[in-house]
N, C-alpha and C. Protein backbone atom coordinates (compact mmCIF):
# COMPACT_ATOMS: atom_id res chain seq x y z
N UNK A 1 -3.71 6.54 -4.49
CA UNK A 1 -4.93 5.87 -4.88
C UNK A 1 -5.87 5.95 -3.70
N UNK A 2 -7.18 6.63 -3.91
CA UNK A 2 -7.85 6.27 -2.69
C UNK A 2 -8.94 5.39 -3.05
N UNK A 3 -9.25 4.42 -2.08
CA UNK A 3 -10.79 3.13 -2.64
C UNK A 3 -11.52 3.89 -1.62
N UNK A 4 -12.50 3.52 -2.52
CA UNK A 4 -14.11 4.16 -1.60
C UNK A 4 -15.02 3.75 -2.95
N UNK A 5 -16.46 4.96 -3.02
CA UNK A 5 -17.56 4.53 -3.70
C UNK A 5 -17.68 5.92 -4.48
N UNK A 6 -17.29 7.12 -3.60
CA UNK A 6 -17.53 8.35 -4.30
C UNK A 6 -16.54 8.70 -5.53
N UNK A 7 -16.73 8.88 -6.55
CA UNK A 7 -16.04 9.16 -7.58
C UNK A 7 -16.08 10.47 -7.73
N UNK A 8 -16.73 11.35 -6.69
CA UNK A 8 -16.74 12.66 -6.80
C UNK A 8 -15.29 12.97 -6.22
N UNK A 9 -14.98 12.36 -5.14
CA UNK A 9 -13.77 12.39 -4.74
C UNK A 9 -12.49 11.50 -5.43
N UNK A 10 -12.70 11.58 -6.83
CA UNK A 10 -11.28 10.50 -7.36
C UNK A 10 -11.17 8.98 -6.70
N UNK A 11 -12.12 7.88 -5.80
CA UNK A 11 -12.37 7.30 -5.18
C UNK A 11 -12.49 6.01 -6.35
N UNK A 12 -12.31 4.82 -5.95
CA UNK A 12 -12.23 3.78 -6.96
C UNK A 12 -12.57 2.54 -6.10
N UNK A 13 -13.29 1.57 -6.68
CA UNK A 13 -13.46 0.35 -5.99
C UNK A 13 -12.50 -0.46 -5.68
N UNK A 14 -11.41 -0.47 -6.81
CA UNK A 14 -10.46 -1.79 -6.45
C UNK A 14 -9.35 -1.62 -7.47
N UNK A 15 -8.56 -1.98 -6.86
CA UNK A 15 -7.32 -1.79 -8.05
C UNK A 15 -6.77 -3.04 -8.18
N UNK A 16 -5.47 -3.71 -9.10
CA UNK A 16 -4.37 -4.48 -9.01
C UNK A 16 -3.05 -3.57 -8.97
N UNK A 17 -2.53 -4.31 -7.95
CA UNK A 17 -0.87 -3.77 -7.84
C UNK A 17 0.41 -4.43 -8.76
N UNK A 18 1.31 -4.52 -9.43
CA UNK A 18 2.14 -4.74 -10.05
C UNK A 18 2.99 -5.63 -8.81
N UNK A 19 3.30 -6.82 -9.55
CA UNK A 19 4.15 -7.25 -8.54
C UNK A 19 6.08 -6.77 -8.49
N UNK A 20 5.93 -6.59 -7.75
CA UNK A 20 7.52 -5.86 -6.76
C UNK A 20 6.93 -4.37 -6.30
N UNK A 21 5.78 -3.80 -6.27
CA UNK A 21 5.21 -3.11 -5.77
C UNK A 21 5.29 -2.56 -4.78
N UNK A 22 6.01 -1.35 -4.12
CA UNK A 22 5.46 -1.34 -2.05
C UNK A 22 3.84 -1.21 -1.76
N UNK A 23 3.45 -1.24 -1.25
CA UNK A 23 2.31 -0.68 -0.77
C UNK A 23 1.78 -0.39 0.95
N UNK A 24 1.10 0.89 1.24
CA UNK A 24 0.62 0.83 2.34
C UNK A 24 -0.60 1.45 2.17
N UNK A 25 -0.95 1.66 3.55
CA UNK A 25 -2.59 1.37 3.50
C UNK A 25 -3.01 2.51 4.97
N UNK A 26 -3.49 3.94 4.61
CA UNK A 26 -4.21 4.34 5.34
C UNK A 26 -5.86 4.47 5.68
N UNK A 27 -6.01 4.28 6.73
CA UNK A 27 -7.39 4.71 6.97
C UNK A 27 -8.08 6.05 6.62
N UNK A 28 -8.80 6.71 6.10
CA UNK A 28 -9.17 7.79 5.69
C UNK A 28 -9.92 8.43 6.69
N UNK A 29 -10.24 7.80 7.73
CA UNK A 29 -11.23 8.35 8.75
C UNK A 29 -12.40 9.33 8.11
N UNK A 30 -13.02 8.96 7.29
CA UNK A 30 -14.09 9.59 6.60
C UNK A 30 -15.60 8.98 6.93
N UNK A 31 -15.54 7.78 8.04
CA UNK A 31 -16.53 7.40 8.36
C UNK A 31 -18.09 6.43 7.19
N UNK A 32 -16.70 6.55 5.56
CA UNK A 32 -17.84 6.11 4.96
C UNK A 32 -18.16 5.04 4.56
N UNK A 33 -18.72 4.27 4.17
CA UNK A 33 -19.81 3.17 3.89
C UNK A 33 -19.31 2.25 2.70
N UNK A 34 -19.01 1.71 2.36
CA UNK A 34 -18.51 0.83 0.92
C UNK A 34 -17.29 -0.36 1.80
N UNK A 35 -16.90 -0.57 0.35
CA UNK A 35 -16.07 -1.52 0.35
C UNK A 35 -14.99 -1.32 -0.84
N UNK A 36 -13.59 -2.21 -0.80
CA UNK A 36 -12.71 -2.09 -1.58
C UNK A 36 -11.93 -3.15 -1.49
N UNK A 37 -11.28 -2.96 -3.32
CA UNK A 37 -10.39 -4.57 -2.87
C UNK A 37 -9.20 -4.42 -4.10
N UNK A 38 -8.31 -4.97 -3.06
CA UNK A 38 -6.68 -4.69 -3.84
C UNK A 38 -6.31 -6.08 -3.94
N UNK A 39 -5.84 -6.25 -4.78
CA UNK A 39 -5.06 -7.32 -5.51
C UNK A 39 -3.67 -7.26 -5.74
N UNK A 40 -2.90 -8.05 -5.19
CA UNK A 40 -2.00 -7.91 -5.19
C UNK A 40 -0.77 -9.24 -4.81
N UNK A 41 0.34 -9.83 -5.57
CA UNK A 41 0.73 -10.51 -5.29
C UNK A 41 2.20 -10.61 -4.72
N UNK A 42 1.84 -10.83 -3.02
CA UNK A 42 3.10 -10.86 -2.38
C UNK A 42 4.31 -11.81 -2.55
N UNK A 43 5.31 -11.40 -3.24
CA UNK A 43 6.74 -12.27 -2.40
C UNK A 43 6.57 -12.74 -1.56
N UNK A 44 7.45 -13.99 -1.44
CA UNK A 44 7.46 -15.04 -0.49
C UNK A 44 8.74 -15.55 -0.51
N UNK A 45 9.31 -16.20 0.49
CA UNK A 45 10.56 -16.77 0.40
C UNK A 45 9.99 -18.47 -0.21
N UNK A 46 8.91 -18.86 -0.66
CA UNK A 46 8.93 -20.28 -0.54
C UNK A 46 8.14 -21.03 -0.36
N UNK A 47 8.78 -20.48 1.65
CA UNK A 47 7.68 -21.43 2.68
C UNK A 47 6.33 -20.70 2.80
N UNK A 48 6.49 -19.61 2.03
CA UNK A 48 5.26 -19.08 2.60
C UNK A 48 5.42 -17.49 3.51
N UNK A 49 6.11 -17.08 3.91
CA UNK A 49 6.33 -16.01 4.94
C UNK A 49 6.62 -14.86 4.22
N UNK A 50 6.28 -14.03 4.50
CA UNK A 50 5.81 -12.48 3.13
C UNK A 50 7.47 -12.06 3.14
N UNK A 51 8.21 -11.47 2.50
CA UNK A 51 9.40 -10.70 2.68
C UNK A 51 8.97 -9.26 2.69
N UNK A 52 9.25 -8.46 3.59
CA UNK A 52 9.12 -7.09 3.48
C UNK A 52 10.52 -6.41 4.05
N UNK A 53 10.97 -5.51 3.45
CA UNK A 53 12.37 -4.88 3.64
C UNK A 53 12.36 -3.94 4.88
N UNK A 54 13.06 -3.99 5.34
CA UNK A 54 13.40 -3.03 6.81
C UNK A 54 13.44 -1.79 6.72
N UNK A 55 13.16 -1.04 7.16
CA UNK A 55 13.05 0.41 6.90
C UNK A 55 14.33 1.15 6.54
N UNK A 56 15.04 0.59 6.97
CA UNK A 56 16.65 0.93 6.31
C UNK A 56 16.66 0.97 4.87
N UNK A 57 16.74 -0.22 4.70
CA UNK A 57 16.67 -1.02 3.34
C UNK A 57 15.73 -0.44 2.30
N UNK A 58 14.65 -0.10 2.70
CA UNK A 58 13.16 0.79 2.06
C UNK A 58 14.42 2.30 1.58
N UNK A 59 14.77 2.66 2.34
CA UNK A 59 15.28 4.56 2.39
C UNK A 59 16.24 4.29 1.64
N UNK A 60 17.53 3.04 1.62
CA UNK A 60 18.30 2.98 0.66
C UNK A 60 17.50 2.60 -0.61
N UNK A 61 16.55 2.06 -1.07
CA UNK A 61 16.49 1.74 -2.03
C UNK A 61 15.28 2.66 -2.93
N UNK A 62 14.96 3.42 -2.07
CA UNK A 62 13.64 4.81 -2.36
C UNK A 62 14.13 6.04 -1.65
N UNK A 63 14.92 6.42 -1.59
CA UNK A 63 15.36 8.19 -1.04
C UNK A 63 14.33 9.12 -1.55
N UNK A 64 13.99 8.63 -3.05
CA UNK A 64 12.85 9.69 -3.03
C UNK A 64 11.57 9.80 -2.10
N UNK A 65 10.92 8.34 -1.46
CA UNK A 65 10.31 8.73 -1.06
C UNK A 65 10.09 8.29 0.15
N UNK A 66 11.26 9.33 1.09
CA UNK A 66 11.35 8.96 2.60
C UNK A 66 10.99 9.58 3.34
N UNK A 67 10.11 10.54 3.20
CA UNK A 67 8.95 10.92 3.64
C UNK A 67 7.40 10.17 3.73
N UNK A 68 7.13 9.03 3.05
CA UNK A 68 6.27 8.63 3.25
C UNK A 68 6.70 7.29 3.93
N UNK A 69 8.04 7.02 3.81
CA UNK A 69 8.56 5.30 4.48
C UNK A 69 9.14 5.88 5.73
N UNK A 70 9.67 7.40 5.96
CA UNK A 70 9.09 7.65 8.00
C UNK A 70 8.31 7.59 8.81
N UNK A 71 7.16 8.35 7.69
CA UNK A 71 5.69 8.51 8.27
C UNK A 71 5.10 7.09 8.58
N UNK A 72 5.51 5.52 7.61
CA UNK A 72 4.50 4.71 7.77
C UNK A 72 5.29 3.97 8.15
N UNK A 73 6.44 3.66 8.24
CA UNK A 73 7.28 2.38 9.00
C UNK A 73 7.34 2.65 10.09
N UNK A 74 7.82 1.47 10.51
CA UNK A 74 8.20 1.53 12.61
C UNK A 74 9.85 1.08 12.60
């Protein structure tokens, strides 16, 4: 999905994400001008504190796509 303003480029203002969703988020370095907005509702244990799975945990549970959870995890 890319957000931006140009629709010449497949570009979209805003989406909603499905919850149990992964998501990440690159910069496009395209220098351009707009705005965008994702919706999306994070897991929580509760108190409040986001749960996100360990990069281990990501590759066991997505092998297909561990090429993009190398490139963007730490």
């Amino acid at each position: 999905m890319r957000l931006g303003l140009d629709k010449s480029k497949d570009e979209v203002h805003g989406f909603y994400v499905d919850p149990g969703t992964f998501t990440v988020i690159e910069d496009s370095n395209d220098a351009g001008v707009g705005f965008s907005q994702i919706s999306i509702e994070i897991p929580n244990n509760g108190d409040g504190a986001i749960l996100v799975p360990k990069k281990d945990k990501l590759l066991q549970m997505l092998p297909e796509q561990k090429d993009i959870i190398e490139r963007f995890c730490i």
